[in-house]
C-alpha atoms as a PDB file:
ATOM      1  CA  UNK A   1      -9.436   7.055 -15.098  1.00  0.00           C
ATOM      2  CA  UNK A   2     -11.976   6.169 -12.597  1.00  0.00           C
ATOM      3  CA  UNK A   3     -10.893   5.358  -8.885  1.00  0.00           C
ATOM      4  CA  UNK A   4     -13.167   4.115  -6.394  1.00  0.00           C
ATOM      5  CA  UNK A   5     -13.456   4.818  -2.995  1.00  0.00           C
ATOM      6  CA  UNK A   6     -14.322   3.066   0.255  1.00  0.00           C
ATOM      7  CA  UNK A   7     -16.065   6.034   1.918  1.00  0.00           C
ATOM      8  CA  UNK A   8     -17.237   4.436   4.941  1.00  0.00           C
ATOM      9  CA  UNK A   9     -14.167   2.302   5.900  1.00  0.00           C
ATOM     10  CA  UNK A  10     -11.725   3.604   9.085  1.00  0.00           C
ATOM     11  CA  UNK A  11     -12.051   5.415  12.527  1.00  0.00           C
ATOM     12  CA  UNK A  12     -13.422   8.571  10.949  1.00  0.00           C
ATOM     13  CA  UNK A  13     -15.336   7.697   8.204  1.00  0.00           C
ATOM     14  CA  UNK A  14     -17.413   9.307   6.456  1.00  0.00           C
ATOM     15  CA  UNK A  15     -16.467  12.647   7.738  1.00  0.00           C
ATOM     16  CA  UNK A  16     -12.603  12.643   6.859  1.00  0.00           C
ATOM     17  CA  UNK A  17     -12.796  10.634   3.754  1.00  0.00           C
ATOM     18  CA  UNK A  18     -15.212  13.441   2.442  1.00  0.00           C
ATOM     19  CA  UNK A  19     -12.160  15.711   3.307  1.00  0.00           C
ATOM     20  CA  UNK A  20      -9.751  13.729   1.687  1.00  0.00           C
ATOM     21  CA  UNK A  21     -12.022  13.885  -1.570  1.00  0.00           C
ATOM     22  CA  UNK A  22     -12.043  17.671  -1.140  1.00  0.00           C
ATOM     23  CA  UNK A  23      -8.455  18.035  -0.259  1.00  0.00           C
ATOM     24  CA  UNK A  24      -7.427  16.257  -3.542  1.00  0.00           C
ATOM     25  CA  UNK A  25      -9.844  17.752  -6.061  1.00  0.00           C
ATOM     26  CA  UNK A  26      -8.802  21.370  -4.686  1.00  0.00           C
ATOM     27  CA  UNK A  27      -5.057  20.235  -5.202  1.00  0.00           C
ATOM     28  CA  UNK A  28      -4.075  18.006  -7.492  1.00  0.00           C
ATOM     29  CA  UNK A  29      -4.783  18.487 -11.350  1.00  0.00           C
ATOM     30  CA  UNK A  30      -6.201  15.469 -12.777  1.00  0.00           C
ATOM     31  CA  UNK A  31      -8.961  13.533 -15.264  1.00  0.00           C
ATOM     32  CA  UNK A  32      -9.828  11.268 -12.362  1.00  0.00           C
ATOM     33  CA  UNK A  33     -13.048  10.604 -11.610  1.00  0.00           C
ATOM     34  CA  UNK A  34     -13.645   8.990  -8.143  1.00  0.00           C
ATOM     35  CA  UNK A  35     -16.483   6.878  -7.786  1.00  0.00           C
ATOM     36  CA  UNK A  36     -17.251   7.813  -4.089  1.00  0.00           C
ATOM     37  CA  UNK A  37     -18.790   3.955  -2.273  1.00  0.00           C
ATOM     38  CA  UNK A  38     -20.846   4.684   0.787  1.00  0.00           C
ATOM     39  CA  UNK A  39     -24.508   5.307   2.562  1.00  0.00           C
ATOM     40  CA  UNK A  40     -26.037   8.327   0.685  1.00  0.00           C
ATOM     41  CA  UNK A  41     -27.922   9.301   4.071  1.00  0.00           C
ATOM     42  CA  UNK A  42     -24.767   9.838   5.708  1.00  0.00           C
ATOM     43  CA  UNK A  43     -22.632  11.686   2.137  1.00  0.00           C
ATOM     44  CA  UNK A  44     -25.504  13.782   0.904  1.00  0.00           C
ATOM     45  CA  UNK A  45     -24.752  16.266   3.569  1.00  0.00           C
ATOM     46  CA  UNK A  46     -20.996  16.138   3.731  1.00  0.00           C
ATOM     47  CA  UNK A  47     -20.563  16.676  -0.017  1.00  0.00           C
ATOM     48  CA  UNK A  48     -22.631  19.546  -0.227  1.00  0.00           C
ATOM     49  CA  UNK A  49     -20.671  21.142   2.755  1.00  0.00           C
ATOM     50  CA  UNK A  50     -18.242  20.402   0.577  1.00  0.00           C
ATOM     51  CA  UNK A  51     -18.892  22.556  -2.273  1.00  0.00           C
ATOM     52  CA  UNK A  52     -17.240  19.819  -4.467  1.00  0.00           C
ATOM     53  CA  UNK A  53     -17.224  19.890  -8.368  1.00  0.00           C
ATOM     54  CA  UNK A  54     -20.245  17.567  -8.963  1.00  0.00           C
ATOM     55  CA  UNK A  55     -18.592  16.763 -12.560  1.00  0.00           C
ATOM     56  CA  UNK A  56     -15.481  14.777 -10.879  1.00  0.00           C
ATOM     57  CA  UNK A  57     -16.937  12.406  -8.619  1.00  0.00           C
ATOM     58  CA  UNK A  58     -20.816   9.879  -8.544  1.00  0.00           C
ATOM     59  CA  UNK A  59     -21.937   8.297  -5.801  1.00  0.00           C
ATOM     60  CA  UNK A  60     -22.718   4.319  -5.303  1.00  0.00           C
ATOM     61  CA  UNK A  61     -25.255   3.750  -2.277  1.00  0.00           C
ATOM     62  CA  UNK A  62     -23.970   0.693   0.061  1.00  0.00           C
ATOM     63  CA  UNK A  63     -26.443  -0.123   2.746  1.00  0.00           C
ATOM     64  CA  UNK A  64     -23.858  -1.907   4.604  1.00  0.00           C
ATOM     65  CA  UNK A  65     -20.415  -1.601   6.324  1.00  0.00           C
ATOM     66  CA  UNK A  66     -17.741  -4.367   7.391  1.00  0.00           C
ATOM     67  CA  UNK A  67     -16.776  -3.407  11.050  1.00  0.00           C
ATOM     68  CA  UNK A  68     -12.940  -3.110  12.112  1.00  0.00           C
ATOM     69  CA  UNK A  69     -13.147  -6.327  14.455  1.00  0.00           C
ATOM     70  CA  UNK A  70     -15.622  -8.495  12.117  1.00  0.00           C
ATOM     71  CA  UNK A  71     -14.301 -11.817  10.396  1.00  0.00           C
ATOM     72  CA  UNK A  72     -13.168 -11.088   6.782  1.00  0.00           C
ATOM     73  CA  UNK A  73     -14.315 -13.886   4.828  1.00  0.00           C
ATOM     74  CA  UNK A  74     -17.790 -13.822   7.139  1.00  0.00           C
ATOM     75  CA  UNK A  75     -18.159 -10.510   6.292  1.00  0.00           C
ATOM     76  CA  UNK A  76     -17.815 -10.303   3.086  1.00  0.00           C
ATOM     77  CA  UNK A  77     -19.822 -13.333   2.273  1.00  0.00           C
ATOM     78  CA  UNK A  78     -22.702 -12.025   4.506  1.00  0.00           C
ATOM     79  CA  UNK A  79     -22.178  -8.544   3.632  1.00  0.00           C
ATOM     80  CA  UNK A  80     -22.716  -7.817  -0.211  1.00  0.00           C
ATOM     81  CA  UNK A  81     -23.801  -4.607   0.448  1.00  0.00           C
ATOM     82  CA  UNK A  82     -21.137  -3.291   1.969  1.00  0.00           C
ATOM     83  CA  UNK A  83     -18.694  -0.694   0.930  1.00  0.00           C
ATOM     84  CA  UNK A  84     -15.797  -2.990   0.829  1.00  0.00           C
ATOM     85  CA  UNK A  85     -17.862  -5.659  -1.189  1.00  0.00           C
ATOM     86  CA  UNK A  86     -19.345  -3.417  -3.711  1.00  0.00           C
ATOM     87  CA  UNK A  87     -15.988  -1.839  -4.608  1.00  0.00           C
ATOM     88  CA  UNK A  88     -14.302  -5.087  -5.123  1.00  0.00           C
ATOM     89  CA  UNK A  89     -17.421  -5.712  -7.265  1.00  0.00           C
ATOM     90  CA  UNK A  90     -16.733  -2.524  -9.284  1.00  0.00           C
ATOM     91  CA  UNK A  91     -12.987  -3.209  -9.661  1.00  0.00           C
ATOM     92  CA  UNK A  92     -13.970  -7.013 -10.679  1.00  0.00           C
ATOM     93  CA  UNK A  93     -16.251  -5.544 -13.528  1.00  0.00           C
ATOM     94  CA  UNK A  94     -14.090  -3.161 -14.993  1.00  0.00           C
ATOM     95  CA  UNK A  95     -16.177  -0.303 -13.267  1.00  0.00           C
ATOM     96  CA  UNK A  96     -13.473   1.791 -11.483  1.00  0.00           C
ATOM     97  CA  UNK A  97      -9.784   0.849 -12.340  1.00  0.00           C
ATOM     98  CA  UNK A  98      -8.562   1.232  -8.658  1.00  0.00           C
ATOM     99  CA  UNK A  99      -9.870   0.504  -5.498  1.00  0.00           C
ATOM    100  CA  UNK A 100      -9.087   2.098  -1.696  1.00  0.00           C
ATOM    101  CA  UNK A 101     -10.289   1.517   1.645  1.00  0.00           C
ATOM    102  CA  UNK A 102      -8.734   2.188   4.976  1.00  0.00           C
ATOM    103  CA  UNK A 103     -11.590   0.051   6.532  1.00  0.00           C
ATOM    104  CA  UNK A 104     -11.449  -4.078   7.647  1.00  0.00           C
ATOM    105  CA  UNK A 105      -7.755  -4.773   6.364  1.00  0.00           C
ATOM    106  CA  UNK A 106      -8.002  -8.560   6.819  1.00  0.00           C
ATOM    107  CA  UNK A 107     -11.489  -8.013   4.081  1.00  0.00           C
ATOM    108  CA  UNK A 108      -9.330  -5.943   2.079  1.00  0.00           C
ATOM    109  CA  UNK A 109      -6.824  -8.767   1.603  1.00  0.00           C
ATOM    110  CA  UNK A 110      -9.439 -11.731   0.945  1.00  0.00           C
ATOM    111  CA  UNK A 111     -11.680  -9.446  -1.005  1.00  0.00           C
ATOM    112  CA  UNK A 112      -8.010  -8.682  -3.236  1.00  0.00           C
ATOM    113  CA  UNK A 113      -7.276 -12.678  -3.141  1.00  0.00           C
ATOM    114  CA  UNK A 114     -11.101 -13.762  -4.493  1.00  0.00           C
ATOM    115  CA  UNK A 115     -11.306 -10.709  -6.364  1.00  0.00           C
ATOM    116  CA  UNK A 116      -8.667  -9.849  -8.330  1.00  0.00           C
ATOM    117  CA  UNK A 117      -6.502 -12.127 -10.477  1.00  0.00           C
ATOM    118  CA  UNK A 118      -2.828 -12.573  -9.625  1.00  0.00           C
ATOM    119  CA  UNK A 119      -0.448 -11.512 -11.806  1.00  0.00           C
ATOM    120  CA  UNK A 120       1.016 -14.881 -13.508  1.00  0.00           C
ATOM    121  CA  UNK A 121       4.435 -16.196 -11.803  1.00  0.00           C
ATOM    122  CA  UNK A 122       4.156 -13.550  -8.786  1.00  0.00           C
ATOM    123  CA  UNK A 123       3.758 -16.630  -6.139  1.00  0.00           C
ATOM    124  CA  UNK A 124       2.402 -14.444  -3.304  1.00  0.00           C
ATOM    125  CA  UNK A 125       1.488 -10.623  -2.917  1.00  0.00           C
ATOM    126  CA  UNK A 126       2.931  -8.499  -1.077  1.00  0.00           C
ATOM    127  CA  UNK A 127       2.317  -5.004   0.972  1.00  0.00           C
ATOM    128  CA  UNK A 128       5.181  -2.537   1.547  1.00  0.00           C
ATOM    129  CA  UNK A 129       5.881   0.503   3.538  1.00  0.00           C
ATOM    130  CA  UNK A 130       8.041   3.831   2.330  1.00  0.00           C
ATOM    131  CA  UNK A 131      10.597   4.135   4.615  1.00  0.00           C
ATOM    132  CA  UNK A 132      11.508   7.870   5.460  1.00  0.00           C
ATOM    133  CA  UNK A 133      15.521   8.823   5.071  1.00  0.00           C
ATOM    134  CA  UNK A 134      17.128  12.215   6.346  1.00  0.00           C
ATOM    135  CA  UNK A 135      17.790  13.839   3.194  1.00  0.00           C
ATOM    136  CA  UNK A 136      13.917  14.043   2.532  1.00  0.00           C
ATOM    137  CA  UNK A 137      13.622  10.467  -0.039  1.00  0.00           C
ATOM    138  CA  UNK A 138      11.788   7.149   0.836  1.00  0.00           C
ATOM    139  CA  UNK A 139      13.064   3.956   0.531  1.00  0.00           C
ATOM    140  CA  UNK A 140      11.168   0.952   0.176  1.00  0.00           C
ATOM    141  CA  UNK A 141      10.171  -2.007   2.928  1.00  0.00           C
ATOM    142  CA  UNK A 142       8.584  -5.306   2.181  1.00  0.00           C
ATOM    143  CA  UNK A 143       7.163  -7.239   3.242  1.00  0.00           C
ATOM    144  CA  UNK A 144       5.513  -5.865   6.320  1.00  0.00           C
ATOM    145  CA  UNK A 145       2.817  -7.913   7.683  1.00  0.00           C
ATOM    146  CA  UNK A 146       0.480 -10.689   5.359  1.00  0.00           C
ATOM    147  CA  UNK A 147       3.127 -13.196   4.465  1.00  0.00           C
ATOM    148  CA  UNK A 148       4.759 -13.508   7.905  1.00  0.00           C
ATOM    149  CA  UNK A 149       6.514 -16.611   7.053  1.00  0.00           C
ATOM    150  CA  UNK A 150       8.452 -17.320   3.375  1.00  0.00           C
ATOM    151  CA  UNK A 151      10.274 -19.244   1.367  1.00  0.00           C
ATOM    152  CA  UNK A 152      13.394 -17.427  -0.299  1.00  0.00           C
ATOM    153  CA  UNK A 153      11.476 -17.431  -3.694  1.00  0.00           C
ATOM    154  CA  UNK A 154       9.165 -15.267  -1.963  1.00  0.00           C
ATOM    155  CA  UNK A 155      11.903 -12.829  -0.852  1.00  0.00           C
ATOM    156  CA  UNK A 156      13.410 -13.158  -3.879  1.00  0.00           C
ATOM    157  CA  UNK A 157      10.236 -11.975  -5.804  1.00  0.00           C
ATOM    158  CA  UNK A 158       9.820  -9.437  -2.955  1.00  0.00           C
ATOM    159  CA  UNK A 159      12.616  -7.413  -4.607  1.00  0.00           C
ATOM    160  CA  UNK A 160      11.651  -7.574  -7.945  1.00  0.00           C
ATOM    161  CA  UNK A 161       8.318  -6.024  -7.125  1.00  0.00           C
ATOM    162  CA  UNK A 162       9.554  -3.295  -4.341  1.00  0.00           C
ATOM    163  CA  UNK A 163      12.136  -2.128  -7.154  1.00  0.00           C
ATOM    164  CA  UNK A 164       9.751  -1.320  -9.726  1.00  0.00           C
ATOM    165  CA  UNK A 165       7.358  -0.072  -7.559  1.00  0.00           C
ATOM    166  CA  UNK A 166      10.510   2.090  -6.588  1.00  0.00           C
ATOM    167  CA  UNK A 167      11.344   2.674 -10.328  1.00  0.00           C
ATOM    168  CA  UNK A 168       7.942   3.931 -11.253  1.00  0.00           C
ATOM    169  CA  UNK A 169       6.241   5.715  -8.106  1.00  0.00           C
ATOM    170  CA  UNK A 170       9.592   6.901  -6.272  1.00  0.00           C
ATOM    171  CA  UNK A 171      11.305   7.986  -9.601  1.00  0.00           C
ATOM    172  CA  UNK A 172      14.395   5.792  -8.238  1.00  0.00           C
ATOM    173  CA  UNK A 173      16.650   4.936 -11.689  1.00  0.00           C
ATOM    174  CA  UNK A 174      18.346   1.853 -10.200  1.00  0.00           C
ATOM    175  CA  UNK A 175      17.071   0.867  -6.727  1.00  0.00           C
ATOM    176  CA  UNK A 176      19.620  -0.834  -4.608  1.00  0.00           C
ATOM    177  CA  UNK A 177      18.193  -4.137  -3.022  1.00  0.00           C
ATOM    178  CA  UNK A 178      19.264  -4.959   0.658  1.00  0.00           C
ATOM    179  CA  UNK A 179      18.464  -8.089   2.087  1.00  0.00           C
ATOM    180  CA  UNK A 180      17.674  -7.687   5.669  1.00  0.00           C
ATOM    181  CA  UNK A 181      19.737  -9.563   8.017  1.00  0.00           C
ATOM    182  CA  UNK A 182      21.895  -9.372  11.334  1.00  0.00           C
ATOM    183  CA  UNK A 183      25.074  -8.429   9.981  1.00  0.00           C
ATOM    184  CA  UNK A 184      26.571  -7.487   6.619  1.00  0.00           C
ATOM    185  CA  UNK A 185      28.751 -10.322   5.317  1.00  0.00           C
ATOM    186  CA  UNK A 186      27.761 -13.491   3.236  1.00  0.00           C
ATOM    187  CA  UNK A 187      26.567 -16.473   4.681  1.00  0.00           C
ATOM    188  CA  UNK A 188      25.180 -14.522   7.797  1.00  0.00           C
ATOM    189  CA  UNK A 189      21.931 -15.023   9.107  1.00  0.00           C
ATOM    190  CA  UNK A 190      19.088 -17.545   9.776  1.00  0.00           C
ATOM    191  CA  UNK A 191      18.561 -20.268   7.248  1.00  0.00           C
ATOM    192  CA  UNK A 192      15.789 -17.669   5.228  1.00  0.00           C
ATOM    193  CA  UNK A 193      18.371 -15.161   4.801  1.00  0.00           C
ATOM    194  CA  UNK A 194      21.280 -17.690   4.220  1.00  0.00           C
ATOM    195  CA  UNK A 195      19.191 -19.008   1.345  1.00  0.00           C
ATOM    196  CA  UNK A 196      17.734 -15.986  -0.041  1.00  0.00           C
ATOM    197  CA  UNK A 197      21.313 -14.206  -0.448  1.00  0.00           C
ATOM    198  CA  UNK A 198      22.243 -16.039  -3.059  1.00  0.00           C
ATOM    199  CA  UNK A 199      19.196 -16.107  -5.345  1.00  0.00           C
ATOM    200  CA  UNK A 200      19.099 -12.170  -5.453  1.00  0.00           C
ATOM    201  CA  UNK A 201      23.040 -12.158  -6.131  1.00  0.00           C
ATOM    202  CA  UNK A 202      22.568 -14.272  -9.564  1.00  0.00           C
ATOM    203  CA  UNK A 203      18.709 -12.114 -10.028  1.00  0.00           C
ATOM    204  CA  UNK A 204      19.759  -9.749 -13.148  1.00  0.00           C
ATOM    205  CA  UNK A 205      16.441  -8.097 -12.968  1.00  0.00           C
ATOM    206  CA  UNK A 206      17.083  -6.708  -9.933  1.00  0.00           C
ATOM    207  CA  UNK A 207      20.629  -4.208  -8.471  1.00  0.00           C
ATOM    208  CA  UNK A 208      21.636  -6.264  -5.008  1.00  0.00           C
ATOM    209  CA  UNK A 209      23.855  -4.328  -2.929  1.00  0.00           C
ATOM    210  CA  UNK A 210      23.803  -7.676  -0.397  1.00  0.00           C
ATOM    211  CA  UNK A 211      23.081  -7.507   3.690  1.00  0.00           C
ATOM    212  CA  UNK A 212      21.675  -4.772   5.427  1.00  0.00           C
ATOM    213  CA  UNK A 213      21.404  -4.325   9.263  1.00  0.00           C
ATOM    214  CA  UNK A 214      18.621  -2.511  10.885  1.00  0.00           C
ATOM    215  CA  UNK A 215      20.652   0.396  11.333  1.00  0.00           C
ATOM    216  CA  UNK A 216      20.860   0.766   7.907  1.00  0.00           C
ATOM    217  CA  UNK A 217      17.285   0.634   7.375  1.00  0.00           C
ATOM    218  CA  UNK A 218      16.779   4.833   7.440  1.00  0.00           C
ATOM    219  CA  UNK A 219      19.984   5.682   5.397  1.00  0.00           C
ATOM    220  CA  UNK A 220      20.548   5.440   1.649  1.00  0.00           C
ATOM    221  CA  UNK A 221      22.170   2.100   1.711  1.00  0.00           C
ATOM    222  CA  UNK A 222      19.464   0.380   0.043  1.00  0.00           C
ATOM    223  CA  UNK A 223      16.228   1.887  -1.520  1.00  0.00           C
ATOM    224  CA  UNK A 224      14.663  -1.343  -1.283  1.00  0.00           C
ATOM    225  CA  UNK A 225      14.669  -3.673   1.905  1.00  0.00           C
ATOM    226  CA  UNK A 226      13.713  -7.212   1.781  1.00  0.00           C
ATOM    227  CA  UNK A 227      12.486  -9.041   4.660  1.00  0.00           C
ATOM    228  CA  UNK A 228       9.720 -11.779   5.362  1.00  0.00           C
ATOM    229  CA  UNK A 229       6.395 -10.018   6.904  1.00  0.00           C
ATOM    230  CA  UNK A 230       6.990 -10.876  10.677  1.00  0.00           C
ATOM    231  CA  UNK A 231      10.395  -8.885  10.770  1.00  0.00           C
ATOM    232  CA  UNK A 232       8.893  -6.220   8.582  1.00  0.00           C
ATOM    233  CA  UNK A 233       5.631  -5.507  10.599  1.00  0.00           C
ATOM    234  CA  UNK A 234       7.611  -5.031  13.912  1.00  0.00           C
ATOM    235  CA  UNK A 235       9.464  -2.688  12.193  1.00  0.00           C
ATOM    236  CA  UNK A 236       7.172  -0.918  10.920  1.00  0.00           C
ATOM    237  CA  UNK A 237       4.720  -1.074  14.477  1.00  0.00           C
ATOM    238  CA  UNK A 238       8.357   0.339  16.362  1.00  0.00           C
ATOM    239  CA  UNK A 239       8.659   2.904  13.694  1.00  0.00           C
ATOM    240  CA  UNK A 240       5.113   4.724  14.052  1.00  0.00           C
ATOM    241  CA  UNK A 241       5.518   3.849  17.979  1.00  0.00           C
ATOM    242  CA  UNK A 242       8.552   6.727  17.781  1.00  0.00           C
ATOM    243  CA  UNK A 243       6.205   8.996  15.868  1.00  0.00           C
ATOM    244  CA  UNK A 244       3.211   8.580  18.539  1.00  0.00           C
ATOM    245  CA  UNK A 245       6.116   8.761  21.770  1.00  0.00           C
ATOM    246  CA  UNK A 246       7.378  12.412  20.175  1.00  0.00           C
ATOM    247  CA  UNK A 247       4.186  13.428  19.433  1.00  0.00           C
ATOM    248  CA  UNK A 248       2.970  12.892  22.598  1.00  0.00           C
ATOM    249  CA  UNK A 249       6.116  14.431  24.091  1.00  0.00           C
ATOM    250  CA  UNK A 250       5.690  17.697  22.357  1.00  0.00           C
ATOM    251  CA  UNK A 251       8.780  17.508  20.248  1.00  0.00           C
ATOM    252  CA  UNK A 252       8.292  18.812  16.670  1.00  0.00           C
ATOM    253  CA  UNK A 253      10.818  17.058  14.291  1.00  0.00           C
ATOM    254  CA  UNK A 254      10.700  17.476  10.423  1.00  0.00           C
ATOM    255  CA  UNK A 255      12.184  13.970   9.700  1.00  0.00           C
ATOM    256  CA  UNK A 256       9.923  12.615  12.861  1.00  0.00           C
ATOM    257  CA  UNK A 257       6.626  13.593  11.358  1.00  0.00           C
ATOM    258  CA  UNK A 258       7.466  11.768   8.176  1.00  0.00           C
ATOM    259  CA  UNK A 259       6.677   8.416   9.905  1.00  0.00           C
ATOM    260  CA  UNK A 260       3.088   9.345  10.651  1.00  0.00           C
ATOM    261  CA  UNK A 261       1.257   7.099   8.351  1.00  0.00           C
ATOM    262  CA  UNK A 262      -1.033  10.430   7.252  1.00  0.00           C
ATOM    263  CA  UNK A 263       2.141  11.665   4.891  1.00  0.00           C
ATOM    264  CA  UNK A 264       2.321   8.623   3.072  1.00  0.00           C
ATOM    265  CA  UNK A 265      -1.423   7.429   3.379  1.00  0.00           C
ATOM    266  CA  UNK A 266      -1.606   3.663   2.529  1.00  0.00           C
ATOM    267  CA  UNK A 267       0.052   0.716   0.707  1.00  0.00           C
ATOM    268  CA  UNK A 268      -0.645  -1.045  -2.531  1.00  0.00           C
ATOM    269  CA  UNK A 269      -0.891  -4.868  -2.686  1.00  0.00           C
ATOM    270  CA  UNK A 270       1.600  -5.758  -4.559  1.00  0.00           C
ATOM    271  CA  UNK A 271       1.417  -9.376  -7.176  1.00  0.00           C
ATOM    272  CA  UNK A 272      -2.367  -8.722  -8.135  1.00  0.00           C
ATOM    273  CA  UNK A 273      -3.482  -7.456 -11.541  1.00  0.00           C
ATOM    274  CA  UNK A 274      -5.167  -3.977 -10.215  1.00  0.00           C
ATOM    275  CA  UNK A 275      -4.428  -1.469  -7.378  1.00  0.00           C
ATOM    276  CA  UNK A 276      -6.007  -2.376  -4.898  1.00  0.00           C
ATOM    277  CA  UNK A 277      -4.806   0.447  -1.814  1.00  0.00           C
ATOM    278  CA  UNK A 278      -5.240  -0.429   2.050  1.00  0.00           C
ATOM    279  CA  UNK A 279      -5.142   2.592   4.432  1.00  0.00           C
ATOM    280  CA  UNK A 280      -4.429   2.727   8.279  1.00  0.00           C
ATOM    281  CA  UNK A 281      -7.688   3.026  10.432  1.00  0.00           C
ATOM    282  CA  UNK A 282      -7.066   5.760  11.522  1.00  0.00           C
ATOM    283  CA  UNK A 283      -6.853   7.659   8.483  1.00  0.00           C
ATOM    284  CA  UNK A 284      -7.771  11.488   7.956  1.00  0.00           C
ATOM    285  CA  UNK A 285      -7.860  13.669   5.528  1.00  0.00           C
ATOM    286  CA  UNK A 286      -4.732  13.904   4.028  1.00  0.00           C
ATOM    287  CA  UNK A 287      -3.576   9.992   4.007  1.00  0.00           C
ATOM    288  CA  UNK A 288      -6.731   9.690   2.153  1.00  0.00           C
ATOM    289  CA  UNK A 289      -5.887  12.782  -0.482  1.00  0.00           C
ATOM    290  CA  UNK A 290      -2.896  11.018  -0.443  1.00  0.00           C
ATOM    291  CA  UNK A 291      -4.171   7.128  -1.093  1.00  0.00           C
ATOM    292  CA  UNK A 292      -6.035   8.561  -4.115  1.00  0.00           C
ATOM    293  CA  UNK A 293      -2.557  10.112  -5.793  1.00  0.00           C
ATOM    294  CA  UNK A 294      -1.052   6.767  -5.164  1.00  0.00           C
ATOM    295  CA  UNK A 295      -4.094   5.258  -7.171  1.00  0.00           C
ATOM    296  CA  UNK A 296      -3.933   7.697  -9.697  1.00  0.00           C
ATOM    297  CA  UNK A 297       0.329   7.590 -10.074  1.00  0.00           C
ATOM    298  CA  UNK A 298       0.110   3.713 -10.310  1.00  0.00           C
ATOM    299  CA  UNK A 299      -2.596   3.870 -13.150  1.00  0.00           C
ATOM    300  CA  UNK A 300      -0.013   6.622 -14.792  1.00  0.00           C
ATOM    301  CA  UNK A 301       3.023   4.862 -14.283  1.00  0.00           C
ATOM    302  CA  UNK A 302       1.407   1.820 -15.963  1.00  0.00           C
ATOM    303  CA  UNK A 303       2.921   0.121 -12.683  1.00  0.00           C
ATOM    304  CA  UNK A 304       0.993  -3.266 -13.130  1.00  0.00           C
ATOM    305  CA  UNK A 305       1.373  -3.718 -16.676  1.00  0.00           C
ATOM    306  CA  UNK A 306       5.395  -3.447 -16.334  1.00  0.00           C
ATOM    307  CA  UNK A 307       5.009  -6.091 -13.094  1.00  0.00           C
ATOM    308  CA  UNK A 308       3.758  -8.319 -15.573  1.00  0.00           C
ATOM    309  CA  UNK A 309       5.669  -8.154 -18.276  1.00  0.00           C
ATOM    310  CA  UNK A 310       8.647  -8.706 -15.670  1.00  0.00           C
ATOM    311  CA  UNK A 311       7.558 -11.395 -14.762  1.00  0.00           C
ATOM    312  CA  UNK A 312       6.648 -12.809 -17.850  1.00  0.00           C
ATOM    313  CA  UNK A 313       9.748 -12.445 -19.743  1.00  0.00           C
ATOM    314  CA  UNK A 314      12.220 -14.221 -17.169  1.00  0.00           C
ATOM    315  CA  UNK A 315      10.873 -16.816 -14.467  1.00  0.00           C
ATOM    316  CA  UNK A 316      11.700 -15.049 -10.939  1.00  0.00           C
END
């Protein structure tokens, strides 16, 4: 099992990527070998500090880095030395079997879309986020920020994908679906919601539990929340704005500091044929310890193989 990683990508690269690589090598028991992607200058030193086991990790020189602010597609095109470009390279050749970067998240998604190949009948990928609940699980919400407008097929596929990614990384038996909406009954709603409802009542592949509200969204009502990406990235923005107000308040919560994004450390695109992970920018150490066990579960979990053969045995 051989997971690459963007070395160079976010605020604090190399430096805390390094310590993510050490963090999860000194903690989590594993065959992985991570195929580290960055400017040798810059790692030599860092890995040595390190004292890392030399026998679970290799190195891939990139001369080049994709900044936070540049254009994607520009970027990428004009930029095949990069980090970001080389490990979509590697992925594309069968050279790592997982890919993660927390740098240039708009090259992350067109680098996944030119990439990677779809995964037959999944219409559009998605991105989720694990929504913290009081009794210490995580629900599911997608989608939460690249398909900000959708049709109710989308939705509909939405919560086919969030409940096996529930099934197989969250160890959920038999996620409950909620369609996000403004109140609880049938037939509430804007027309999106008003036309999705019904598609993921008649679904079989998936446990529908109908409308949820958004007060619902942190209890155990539904382990998987539906939503177009517009709705779901303001919730998700509000959510780690509460994190960042208490933090800076000085109150110390144990549910609280669940919604910083380090505890979790990225999200998985969702629809494409490999795991592909995108961190925050501001990563540290442990979202990126923690973006490699995601990598490493979904290869374990054979996530993407059981995506496809959902999808392939009954048209969504």
């Amino acid at each position: 099992m051989r997971i690459g990683l963007d070395m160079m990508g976010g605020d604090f690269a190399p430096t805390e990527a390094v310590k993510g690589v050490k963090l999860y090598l000194d903690t989590v028991a594993s065959d992985v070998h991570l195929v580290l992607i960055g400017d040798e200058q810059q790692l030599t030193p860092l890995l040595a500090d390190a004292q890392l086991d030399q026998s679970k990790y290799s190195v891939v020189h990139s001369s080049q880095v994709i900044g936070m602010n540049e254009h994607p597609t520009k970027a990428l095109k004009e930029k095949p030395q990069a980090s970001i470009s080389i490990g979509f390279h590697l992925l594309k050749n069968e050279k790592v079997d997982a890919f993660i970067s927390a740098g240039n998240t708009g090259a992350m998604m067109v680098g996944t879309y030119y990439s990677i190949k779809g995964i037959e009948g999944v219409q559009r990928p998605t991105i989720s986020t694990l929504v913290p609940r009081e009794d210490g699980s995580y629900g599911v919400l997608l989608d939460v920020g690249i398909n900000a407008d959708c049709k109710p097929e989308n939705l509909a596929q939405f919560a086919i994908l969030g409940s096996l990614y529930s099934q197989n990384i969250l160890n959920v038996p038999n996620p409950k679906v909620g369609l996000l909406n403004i109140g609880e009954e049938e037939g509430k709603g804007n027309l999106l919601a008003q036309a999705t409802y019904p598609l993921l009542k008649e679904n079989k592949q998936i446990n529908f539990v109908g409308n949820i509200e958004g007060r619902d969204i942190f209890s155990n009502k539904a382990d998987v929340i539906v939503c177009e990406g517009f709705t779901g990235n303001i919730i998700l923005k509000m959510a780690e704005s509460i994190h960042e107000i208490t933090h800076r308040r000085g109150i110390n919560d144990e549910y609280i500091s669940k919604f910083d994004s380090e505890t979790y450390g990225g999200t998985p695109v969702l629809g494409v044929s490999k795991p592909v992970i995108i961190g925050h920018g501001i990563s540290q150490a442990l979202a990126f310890k923690n973006m490699i066990l995601l990598a490493q579960q979904m290869l374990q979990s054979k996530l993407l193989e059981k995506i496809t053969a959902s999808f392939s045995t009954k048209e969504a």
